[in-house]
N, C-alpha and C. Protein backbone atom coordinates (compact mmCIF):
# COMPACT_ATOMS: atom_id res chain seq x y z
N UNK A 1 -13.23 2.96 -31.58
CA UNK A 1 -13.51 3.53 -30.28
C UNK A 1 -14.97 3.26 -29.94
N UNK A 2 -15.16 2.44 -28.80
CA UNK A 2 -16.68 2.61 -28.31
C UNK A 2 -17.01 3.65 -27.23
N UNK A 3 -18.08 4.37 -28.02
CA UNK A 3 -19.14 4.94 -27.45
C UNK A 3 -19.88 4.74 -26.24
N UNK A 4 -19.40 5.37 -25.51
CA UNK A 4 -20.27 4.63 -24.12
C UNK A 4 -20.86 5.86 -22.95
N UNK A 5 -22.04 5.25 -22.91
CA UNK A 5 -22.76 6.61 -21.61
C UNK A 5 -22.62 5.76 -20.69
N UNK A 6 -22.70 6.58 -19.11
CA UNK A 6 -22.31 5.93 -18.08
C UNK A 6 -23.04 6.62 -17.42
N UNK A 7 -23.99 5.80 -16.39
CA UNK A 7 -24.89 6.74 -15.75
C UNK A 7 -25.35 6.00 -13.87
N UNK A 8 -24.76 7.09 -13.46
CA UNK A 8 -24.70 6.58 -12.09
C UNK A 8 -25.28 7.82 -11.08
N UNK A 9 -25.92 7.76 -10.11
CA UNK A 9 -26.08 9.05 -9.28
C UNK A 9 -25.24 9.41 -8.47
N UNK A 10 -24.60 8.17 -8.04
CA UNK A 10 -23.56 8.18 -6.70
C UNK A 10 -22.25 8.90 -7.69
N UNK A 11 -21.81 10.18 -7.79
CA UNK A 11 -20.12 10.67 -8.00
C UNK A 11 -19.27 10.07 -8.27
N UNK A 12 -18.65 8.90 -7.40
CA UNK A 12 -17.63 8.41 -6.91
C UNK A 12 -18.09 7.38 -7.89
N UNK A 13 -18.82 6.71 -7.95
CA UNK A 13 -19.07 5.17 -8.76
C UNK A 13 -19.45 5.91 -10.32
N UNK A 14 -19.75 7.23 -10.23
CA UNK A 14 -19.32 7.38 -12.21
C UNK A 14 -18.57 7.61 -12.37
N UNK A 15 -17.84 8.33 -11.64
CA UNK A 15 -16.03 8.84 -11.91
C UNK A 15 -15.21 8.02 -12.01
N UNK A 16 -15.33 6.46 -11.23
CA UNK A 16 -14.47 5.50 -11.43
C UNK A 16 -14.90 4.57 -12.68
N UNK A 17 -15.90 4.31 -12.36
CA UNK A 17 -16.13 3.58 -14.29
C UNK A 17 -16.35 4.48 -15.52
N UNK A 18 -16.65 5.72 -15.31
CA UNK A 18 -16.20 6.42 -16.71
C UNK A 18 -14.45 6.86 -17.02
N UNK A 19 -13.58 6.74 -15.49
CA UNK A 19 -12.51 6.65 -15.52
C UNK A 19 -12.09 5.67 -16.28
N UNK A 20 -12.35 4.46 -15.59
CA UNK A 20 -12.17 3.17 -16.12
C UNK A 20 -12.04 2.84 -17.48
N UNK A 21 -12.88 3.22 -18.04
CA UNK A 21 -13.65 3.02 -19.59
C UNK A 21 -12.94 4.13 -20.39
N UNK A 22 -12.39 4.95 -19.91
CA UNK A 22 -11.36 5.72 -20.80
C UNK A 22 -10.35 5.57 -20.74
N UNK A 23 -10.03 4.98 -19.78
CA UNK A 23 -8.68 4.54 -19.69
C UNK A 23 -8.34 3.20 -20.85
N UNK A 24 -9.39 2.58 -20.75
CA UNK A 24 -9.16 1.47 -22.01
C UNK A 24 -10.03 1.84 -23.41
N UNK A 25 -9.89 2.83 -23.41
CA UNK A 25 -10.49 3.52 -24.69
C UNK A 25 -11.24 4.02 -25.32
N UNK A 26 -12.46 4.00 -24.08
CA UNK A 26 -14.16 4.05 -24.76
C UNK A 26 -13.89 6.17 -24.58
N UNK A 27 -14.72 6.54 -25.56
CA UNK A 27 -15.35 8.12 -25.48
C UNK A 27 -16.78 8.07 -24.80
N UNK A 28 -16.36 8.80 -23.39
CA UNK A 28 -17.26 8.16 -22.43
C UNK A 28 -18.25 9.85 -22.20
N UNK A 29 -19.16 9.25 -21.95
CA UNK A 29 -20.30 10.66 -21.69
C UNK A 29 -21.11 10.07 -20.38
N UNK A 30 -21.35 10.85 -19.26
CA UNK A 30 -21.66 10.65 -18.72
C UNK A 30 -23.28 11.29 -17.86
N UNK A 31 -24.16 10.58 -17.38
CA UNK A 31 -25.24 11.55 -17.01
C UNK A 31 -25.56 10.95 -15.33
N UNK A 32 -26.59 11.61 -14.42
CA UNK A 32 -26.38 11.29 -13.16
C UNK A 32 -27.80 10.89 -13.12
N UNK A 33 -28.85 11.20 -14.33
CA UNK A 33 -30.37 10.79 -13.58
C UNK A 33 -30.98 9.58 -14.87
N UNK A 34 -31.78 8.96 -14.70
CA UNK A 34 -32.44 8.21 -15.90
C UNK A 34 -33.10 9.44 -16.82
N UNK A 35 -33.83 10.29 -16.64
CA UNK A 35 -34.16 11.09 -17.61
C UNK A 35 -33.02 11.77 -18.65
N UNK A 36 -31.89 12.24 -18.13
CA UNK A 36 -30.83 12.27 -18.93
C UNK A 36 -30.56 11.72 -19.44
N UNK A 37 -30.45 10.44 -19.19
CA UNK A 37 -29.56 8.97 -19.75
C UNK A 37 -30.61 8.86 -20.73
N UNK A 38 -31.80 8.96 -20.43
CA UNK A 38 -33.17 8.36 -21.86
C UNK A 38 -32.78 9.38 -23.30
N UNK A 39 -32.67 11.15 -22.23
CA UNK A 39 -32.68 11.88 -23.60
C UNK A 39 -31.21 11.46 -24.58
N UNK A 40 -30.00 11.50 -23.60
CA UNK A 40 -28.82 11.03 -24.30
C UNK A 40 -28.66 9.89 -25.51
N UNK A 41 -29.37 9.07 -24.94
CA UNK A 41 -28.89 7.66 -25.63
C UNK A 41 -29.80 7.74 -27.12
N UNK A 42 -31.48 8.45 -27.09
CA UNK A 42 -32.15 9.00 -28.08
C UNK A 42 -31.48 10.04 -29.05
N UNK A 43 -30.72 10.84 -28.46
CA UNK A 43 -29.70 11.77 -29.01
C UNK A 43 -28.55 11.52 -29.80
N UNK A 44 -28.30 10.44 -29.06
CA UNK A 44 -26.65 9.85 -29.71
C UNK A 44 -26.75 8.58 -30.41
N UNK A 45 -25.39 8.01 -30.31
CA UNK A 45 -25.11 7.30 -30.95
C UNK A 45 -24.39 5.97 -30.43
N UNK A 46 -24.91 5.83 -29.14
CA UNK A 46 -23.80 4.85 -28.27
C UNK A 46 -23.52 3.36 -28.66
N UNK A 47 -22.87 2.85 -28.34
CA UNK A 47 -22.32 1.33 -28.62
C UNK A 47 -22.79 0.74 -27.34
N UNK A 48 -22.47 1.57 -26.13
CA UNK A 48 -22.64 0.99 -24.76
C UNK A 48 -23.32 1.84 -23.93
N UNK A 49 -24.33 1.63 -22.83
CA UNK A 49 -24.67 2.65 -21.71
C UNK A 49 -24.43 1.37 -20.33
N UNK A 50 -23.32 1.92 -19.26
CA UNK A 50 -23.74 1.37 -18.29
C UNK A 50 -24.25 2.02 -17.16
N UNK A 51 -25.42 1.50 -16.69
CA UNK A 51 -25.93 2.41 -16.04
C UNK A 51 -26.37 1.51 -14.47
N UNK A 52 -26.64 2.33 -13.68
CA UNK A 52 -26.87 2.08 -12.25
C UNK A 52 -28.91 1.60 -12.55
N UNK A 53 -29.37 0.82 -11.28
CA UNK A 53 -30.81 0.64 -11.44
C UNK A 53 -31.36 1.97 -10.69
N UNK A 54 -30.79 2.17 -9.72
CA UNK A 54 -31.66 3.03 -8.54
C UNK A 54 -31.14 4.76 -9.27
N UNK A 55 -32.03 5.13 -10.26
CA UNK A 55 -31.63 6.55 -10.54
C UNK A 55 -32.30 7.51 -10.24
N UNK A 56 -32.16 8.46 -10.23
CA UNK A 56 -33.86 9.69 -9.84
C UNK A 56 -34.07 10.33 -11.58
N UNK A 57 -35.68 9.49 -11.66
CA UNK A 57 -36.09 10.27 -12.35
C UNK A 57 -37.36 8.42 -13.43
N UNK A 58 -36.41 8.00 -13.67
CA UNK A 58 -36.14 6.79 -14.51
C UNK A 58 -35.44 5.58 -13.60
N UNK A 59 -35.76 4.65 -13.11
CA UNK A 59 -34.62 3.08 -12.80
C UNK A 59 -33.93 2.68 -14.29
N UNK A 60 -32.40 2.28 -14.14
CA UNK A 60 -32.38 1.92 -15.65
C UNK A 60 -32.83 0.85 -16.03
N UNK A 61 -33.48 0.07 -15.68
CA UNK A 61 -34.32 -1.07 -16.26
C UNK A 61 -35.19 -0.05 -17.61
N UNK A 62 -36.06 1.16 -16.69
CA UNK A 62 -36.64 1.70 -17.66
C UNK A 62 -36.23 2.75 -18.24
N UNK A 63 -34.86 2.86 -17.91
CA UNK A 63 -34.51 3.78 -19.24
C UNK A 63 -33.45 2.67 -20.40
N UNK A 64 -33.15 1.63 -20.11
CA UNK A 64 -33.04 0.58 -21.34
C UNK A 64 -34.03 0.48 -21.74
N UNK A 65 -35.12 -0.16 -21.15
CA UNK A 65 -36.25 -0.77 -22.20
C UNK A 65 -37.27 0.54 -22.73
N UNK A 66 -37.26 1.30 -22.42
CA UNK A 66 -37.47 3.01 -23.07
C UNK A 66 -36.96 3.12 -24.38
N UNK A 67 -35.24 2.77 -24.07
CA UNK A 67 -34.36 3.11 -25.28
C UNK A 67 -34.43 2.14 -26.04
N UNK A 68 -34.47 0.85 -25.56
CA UNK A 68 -34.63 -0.36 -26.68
C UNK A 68 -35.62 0.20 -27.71
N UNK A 69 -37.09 0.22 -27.28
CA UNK A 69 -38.56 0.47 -27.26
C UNK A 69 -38.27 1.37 -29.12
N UNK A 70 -37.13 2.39 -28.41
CA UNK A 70 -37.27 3.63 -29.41
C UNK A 70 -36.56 3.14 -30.73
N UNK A 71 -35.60 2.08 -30.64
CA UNK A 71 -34.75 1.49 -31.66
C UNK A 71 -33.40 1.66 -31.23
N UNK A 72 -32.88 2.01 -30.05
CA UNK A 72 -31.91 2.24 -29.98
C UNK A 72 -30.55 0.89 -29.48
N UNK A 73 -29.59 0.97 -30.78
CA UNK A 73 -28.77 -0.33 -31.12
C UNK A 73 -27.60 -0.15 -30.34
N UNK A 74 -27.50 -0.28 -28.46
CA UNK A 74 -26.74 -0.33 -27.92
C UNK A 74 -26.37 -1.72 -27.11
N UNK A 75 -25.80 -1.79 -26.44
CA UNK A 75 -25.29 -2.62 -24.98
C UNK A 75 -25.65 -2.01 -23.64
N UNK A 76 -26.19 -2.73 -23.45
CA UNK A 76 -26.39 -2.32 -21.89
C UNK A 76 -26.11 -3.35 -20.41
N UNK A 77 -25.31 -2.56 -19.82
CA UNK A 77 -24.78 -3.49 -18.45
C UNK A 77 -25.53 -2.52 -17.28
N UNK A 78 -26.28 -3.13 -16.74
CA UNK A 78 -27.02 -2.88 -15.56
C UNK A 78 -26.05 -2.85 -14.31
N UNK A 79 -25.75 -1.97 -13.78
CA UNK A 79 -25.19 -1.74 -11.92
C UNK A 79 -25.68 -1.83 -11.32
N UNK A 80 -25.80 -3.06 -9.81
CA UNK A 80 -26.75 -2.25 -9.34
C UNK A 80 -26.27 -3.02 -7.51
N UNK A 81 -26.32 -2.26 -6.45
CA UNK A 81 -26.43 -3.26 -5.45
C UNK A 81 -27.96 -4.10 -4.55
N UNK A 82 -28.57 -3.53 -5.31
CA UNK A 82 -29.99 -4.64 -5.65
C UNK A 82 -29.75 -5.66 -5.42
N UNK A 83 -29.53 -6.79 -4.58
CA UNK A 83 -29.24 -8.31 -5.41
C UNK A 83 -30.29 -9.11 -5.38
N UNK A 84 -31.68 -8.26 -5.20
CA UNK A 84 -33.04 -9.10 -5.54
C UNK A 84 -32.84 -9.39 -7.50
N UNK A 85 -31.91 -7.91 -7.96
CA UNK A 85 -32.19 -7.92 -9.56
C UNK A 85 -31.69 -9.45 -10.02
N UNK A 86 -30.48 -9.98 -9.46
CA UNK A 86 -29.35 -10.73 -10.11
C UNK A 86 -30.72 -12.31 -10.59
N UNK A 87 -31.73 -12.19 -9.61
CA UNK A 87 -32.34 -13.44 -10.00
C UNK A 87 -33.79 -13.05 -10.92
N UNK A 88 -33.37 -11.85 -11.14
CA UNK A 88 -34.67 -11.40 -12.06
C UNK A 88 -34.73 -11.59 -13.30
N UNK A 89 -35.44 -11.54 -14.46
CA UNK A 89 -35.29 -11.71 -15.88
C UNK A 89 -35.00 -9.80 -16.34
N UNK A 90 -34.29 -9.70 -16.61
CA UNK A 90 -33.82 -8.01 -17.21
C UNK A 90 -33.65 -8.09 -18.27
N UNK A 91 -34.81 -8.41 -19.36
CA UNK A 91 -34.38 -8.20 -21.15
C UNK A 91 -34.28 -6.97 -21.47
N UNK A 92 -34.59 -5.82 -21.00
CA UNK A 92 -33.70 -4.90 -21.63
C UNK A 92 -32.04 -4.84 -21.49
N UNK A 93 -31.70 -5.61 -20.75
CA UNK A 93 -30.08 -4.99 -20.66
C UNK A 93 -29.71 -6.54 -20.96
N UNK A 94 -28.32 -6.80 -21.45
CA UNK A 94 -27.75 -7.69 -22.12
C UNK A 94 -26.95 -8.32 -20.70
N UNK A 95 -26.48 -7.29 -19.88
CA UNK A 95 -25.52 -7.80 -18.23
C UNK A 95 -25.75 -7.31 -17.18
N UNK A 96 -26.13 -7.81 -16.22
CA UNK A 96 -26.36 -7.67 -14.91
C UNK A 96 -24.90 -7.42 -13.84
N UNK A 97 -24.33 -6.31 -13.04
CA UNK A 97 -23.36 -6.46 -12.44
C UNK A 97 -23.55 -6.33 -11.26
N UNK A 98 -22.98 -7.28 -10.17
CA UNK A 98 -23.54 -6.55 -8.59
C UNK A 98 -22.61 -5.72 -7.71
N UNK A 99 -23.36 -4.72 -7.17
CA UNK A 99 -22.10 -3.76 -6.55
C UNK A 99 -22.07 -4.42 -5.05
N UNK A 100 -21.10 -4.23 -4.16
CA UNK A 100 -19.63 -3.34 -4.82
C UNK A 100 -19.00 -4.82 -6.20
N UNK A 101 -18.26 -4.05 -7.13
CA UNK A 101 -17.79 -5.12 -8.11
C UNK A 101 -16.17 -4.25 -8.48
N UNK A 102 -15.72 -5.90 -8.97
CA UNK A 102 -14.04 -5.49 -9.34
C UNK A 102 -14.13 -4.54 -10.48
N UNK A 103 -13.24 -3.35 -10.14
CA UNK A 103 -13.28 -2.48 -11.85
C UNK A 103 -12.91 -3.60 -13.11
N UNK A 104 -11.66 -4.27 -12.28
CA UNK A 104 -11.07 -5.71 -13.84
C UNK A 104 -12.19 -6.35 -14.34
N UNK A 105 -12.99 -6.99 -13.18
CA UNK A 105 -14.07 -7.77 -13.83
C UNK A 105 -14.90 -7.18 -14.65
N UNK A 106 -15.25 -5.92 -14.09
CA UNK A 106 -16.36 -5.21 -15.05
C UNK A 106 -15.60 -4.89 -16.25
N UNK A 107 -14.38 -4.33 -16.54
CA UNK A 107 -14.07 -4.50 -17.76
C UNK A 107 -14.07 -5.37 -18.69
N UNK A 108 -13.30 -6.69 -18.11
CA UNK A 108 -13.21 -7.69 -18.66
C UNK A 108 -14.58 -8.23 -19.31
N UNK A 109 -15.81 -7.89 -18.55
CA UNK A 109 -17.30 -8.32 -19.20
C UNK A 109 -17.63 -6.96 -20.13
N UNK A 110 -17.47 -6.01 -20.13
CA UNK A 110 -17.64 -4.77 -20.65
C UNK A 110 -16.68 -5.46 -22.57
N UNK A 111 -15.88 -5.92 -22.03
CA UNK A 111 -14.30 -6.38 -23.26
C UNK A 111 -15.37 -7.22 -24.09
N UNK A 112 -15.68 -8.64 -23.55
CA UNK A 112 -16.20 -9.41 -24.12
C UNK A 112 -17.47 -9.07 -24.65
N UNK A 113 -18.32 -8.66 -23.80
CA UNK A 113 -19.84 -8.02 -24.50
C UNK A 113 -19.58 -7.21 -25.70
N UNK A 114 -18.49 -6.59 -25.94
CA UNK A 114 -18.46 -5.64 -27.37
C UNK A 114 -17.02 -6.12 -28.02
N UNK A 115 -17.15 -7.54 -27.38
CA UNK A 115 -16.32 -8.26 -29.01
C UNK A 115 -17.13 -8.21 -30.34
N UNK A 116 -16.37 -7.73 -31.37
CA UNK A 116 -17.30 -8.21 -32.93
C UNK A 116 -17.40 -9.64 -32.70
């Protein structure tokens, strides 16, 4: 089972990908601001965080590279409808997704990113 935080501000866009992500198996935790998402992921134990860029508190650019920073051995897929990010360099996060996006596709990259 992967571990996965999901962190979005918008309701509707965490409810459907933490939906999503349980529906195909992940034990999903969810938070709505980057400061949450920083203390969570320091707290736990995740495999995965996908998180939105535009959060209040933290952007997740900097609450990945926060969590990287601290040692923390996750995956991270960036959300975001930004599409200045898509041509940016984002080494904290491993995937870039642009909203609006297919739930299939995002799984399907969510599938492959946490193949062994």
């Amino acid at each position: 089972m992967v571990l996965t935080l999901v962190v979005d501000d918008d309701p509707a866009v965490l409810d459907l990908v933490a939906s999503l992500l349980r529906d195909a198996g992940h034990e999903v935790t969810t938070a709505m601001n980057g400061v949450a998402a920083h203390d969570l992921l320091l707290d736990g134990s995740f495999d995965l965080c996908v998180l939105d860029h535009d959060l209040p508190g933290m952007t997740g650019l900097e609450v990945a590279g926060a969590a990287r920073s601290a040692g923390v051995d996750a995956r991270f897929v960036l959300v975001s409808g930004q599409r200045w990010l898509a041509h940016q360099r984002l080494d904290p996060v491993d995937e870039f997704v642009e909203k609006p996006f297919d739930p299939e596709e995002l799984l399907q990259l969510i599938d492959t990113l946490m193949a062994p």
